[in-house]
Protein backbone atom coordinates (compact mmCIF):
# COMPACT_ATOMS: atom_id res chain seq x y z
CA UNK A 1 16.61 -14.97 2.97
CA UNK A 2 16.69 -14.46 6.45
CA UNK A 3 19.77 -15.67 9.21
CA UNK A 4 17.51 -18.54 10.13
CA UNK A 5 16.92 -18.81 6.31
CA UNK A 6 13.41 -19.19 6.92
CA UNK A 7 11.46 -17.51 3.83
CA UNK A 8 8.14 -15.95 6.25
CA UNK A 9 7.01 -14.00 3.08
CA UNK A 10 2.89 -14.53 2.34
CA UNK A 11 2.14 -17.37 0.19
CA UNK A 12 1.00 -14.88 -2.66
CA UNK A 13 4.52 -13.56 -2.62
CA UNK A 14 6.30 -16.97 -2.80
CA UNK A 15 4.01 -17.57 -5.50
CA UNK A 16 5.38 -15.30 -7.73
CA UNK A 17 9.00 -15.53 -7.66
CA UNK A 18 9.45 -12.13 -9.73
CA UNK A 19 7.88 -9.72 -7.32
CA UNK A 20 11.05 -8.42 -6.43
CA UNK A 21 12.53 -7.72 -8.94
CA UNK A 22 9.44 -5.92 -10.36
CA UNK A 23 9.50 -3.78 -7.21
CA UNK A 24 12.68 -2.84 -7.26
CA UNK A 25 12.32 -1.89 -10.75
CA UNK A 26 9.27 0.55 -9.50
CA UNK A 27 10.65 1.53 -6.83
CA UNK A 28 11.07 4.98 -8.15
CA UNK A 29 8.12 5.19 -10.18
CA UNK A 30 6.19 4.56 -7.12
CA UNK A 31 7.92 6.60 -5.32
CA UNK A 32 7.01 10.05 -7.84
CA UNK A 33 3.27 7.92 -7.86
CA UNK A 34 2.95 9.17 -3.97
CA UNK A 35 3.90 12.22 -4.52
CA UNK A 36 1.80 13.47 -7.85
CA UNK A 37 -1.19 11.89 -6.21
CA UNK A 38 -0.20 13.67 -3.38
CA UNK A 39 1.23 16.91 -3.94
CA UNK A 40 -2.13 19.69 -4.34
CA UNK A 41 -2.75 18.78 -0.79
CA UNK A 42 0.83 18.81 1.07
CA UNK A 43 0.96 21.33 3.19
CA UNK A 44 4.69 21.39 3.08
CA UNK A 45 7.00 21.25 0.26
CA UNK A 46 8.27 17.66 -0.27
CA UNK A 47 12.02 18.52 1.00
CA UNK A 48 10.42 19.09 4.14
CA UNK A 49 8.26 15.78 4.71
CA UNK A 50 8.61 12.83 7.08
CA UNK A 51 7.34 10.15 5.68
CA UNK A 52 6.05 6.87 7.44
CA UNK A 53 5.65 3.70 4.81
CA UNK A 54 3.42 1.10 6.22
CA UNK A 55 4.18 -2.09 4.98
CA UNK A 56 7.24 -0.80 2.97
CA UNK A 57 8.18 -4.66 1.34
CA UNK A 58 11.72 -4.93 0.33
CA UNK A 59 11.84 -0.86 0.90
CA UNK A 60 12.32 0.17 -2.79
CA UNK A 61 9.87 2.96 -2.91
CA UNK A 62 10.94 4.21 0.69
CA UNK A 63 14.45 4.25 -0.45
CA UNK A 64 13.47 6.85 -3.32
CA UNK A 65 11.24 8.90 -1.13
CA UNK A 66 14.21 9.53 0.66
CA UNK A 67 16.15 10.72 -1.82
CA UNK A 68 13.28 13.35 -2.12
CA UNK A 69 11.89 14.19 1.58
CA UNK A 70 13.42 14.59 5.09
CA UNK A 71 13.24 12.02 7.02
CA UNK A 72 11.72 8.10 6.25
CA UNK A 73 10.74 5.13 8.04
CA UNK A 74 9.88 2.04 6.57
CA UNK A 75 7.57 -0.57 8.79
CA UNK A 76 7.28 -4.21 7.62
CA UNK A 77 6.23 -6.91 9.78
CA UNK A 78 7.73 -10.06 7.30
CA UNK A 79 11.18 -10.57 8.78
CA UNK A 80 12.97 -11.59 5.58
CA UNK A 81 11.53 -8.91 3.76
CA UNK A 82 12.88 -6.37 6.37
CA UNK A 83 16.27 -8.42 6.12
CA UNK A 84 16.43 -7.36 2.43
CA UNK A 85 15.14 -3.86 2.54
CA UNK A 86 17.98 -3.11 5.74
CA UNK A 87 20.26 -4.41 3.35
CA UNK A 88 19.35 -2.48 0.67
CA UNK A 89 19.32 0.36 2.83
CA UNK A 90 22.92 0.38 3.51
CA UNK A 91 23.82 -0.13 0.17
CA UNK A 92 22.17 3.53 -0.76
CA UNK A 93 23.43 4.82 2.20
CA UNK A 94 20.82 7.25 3.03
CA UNK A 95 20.84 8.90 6.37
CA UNK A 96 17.83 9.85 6.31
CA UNK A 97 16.26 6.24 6.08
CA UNK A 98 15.31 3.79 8.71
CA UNK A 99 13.56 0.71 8.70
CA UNK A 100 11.57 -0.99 11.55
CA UNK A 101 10.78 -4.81 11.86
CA UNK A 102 7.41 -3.84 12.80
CA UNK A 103 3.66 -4.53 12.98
CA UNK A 104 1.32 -1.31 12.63
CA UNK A 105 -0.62 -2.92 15.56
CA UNK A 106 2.37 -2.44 17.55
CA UNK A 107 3.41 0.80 16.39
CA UNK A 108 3.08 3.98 19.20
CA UNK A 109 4.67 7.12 17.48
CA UNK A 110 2.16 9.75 17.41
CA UNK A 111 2.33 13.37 16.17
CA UNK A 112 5.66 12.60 13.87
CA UNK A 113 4.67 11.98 10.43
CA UNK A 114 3.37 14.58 7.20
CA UNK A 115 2.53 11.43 5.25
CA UNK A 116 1.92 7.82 5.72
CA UNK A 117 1.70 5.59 3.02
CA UNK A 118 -0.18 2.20 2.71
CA UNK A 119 0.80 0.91 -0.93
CA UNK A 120 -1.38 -2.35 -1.43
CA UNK A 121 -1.00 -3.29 2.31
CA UNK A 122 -4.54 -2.52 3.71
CA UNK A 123 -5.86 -5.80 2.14
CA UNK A 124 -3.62 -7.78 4.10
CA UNK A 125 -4.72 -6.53 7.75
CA UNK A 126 -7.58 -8.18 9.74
CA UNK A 127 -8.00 -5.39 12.12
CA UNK A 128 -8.00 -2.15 9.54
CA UNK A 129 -9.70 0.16 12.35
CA UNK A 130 -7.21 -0.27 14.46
CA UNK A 131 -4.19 0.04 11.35
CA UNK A 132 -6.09 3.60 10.18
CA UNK A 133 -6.40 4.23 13.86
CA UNK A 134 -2.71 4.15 14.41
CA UNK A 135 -1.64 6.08 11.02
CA UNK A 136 -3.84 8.63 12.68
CA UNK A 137 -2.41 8.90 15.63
CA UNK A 138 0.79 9.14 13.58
CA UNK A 139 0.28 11.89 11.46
CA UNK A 140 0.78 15.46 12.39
CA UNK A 141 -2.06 17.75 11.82
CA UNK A 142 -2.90 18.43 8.02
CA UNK A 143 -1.01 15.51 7.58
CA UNK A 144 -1.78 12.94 5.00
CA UNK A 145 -2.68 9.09 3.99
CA UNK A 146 -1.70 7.56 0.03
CA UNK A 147 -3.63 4.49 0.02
CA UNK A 148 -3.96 2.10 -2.79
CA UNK A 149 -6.19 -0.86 -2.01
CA UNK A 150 -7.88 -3.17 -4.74
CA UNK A 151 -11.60 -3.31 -4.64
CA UNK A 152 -13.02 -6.61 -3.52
CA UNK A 153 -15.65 -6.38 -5.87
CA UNK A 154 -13.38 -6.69 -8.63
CA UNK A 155 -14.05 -10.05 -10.54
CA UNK A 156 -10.25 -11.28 -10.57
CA UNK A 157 -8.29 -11.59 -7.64
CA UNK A 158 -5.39 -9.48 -8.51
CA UNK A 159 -2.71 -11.57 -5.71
CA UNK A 160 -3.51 -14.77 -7.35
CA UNK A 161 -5.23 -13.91 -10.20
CA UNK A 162 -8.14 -16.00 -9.80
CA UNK A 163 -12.06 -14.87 -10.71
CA UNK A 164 -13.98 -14.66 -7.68
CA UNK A 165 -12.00 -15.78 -5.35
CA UNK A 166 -12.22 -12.63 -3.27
CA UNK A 167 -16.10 -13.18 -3.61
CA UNK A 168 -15.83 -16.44 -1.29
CA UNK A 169 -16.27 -17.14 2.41
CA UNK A 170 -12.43 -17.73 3.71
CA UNK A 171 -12.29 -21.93 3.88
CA UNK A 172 -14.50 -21.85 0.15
CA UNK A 173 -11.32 -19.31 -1.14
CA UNK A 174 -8.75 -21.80 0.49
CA UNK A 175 -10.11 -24.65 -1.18
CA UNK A 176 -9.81 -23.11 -4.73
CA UNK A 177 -6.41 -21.73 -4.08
CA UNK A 178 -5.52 -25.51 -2.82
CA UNK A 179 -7.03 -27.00 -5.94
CA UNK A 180 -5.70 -24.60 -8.49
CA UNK A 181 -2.13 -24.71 -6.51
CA UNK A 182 -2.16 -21.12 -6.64
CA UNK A 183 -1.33 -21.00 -3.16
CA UNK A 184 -2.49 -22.74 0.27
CA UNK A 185 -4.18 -19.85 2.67
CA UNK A 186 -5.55 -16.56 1.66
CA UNK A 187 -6.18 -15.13 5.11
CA UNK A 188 -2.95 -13.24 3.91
CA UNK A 189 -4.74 -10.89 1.34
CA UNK A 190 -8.41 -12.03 1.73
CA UNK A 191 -9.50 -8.47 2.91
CA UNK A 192 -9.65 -5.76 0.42
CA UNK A 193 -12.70 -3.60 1.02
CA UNK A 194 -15.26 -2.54 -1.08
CA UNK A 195 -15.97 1.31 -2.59
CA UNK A 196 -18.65 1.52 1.07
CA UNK A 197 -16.45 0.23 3.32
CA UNK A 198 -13.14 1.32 2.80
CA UNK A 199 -14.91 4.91 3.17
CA UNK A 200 -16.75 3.51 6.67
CA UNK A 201 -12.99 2.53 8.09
CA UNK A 202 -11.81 5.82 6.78
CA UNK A 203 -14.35 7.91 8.47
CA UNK A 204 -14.42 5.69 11.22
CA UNK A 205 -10.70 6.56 12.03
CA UNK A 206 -10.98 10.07 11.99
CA UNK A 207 -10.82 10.68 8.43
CA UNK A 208 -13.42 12.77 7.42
CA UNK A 209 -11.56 14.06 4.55
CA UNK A 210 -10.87 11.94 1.59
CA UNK A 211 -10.61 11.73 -1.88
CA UNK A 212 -10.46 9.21 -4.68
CA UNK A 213 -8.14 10.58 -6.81
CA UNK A 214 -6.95 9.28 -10.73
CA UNK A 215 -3.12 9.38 -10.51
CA UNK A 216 -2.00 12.15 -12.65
CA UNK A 217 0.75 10.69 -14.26
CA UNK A 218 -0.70 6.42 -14.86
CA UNK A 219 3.20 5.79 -16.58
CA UNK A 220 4.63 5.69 -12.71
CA UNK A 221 1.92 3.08 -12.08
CA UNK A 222 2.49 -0.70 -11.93
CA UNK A 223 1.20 -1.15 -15.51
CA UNK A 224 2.08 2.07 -16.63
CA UNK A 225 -0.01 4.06 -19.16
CA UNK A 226 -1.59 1.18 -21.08
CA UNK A 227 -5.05 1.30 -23.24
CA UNK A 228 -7.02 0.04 -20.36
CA UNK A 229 -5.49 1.77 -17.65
CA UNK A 230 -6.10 5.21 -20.03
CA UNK A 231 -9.40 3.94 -20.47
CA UNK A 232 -10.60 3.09 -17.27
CA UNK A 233 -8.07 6.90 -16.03
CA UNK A 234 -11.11 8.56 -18.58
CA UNK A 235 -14.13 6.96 -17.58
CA UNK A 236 -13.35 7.51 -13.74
CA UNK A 237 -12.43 11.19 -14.42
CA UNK A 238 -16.24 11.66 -16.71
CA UNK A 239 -17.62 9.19 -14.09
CA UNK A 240 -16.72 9.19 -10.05
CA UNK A 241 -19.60 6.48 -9.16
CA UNK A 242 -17.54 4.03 -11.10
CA UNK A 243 -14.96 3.96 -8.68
CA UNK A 244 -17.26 1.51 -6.75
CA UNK A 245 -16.39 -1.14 -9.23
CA UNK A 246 -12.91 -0.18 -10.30
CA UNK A 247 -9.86 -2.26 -10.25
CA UNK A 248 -8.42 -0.79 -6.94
CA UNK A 249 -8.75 2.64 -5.29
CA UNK A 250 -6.03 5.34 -5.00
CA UNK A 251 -7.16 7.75 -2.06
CA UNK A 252 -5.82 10.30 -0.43
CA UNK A 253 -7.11 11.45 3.00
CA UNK A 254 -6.41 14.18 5.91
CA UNK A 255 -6.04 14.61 9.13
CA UNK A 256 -7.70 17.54 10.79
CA UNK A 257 -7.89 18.85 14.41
C-alpha cells in the first residue's frame, strides 16, 4: 500500500474492502456533484477555478475536477491513501493537479483557492473550528465551501452501518463496534454534527453565508437517483426544517470580506 507497506487507512475504510473501487467509479460523478451544487453561486466560470480538496482519499474526484478547472490540489493526511492518489495522478497526467501529504491543521495557504471542498471528511476531524478556520483563510474572497457531512442524528451510522452508534459516548461506541467486529475505534468518524451545530462551526468560522442545498442532479450522488433518495430530494425541497433530521447535509457556504 505504502513503501513501508503499512496500510494507515481508518478502520472504517479497512472494513470495507470495496471503497475504492466504488470511488474510483464516482470519481466523476462526484466530481459534476460539486459543481451543480455549486455552480449559481461561482463567481467565476469553472475553467477559471482553483480548487482545494480537503481530504481528497485516493484523489478520484480531484482528478476529474481537473479535467474541468484550473488549477487543483488534493490534501490527505492517510499516507497510503496519498501513495495511491500520487500514483494515480501520474497515470492521468494532469498538469494541473497536485497532491499534498497533508493535515488541514497544518495547512498555511491563504488567499489561493475559489473553492474548497470537504466531501464526507468533516466527521472525521476533532478540531472542526480550527479545519473551517483554515478553509477560510484559504479561500479568496467570494470564494466557496461544498460540504457534505452526515447528520449525527441519523439513526444508522452510515461508516459502519450500525443503529445508534453515533448516539453513544466514545468508549460505549467502541465497545459495540468491538462486539459486533465492525471495527475496533471510532474516534476516526465519531464526529458528524448535528443540523445546530454544523451551522454554529460554520458561522463560527466566518461563514455567515450558507445554504443547504438538494443536489440538482441526485444520479451523480453515491446512490444515485433511487426512490428514497427522490423521496427524501422532494420532501426537503416542500420542507427545509427536515434537513435537521436528514441523512447527511450538502451545504454550500461563502466567504465575504
Amino acid at each position: 500500500m505504502t513503501n513501508s507497506h503499512i496500510d494507515d487507512r481508518p478502520w472504517y475504510e479497512r472494513a470495507h474492502s470495496g471503497m475504492a473501487r466504488v470511488r474510483a467509479e464516482m470519481g466523476e460523478k462526484l466530481a459534476a456533484l460539486v459543481l451543480e451544487t455549486c455552480g449559481p453561486y461561482l463567481a467565476k466560470p469553472v475553467s477559471q477555478l482553483d480548487v482545494l480538496d480537503c481530504g481528497c482519499g485516493y484523489g478520484q474526484t480531484a482528478i476529474a475536477l481537473a479535467s474541468r478547472c484550473r488549477y487543483v490540489l488534493g490534501i490527505e493526511p492517510c499516507q497510503s491513501m496519498y501513495d495511491q492518489a500520487v500514483a494515480l495522478a501520474q497515470q492521468a497526467q494532469r498538469p494541473n493537479l497536485e497532491f499534498e501529504n497533508c493535515s488541514i491543521h497544518r495547512f498555511t495557504k491563504t488567499g489561493c483557492f475559489d473553492l474548497a471542498i470537504l466531501d464526507n471528511v468533516l466527521e472525521h476531524i476533532s478540531d472542526q473550528h480550527d479545519a473551517l478556520a483554515r478553509l477560510y483563510q484559504a479561500l479568496r474572497t467570494n470564494g466557496l465551501l461544498f460540504v457534505v457531512v452526515p447528520n449525527k442524528l441519523w439513526p444508522v451510522e452510515v461508516h459502519y452501518g450500525l443503529p445508534f452508534l453515533s448516539y453513544l459516548p466514545l468508549p460505549l461506541a467502541n465497545l459495540y463496534l468491538r462486539a459486533t467486529g465492525r471495527g475496533k475505534d471510532y474516534s476516526d468518524a465519531c464526529f458528524a454534527p448535528t443540523y445546530w451545530g454544523i451551522r454554529r462551526l460554520l458561522r463560527k468560522a466566518g461563514f455567515h453565508d450558507h445554504w443547504f442545498i438538494v443536489p440538482p442532479n441526485l444520479s451523480n450522488t453515491m446512490k444515485g437517483a433511487v426512490w428514497y433518495y427522490r423521496l427524501g430530494a422532494t420532501l426537503l425541497r416542500a420542507a427545509p426544517w427536515l434537513w435537521c433530521i436528514s441523512k447527511a447535509f450538502v451545504i454550500v457556504a461563502r466567504k465575504h470580506k
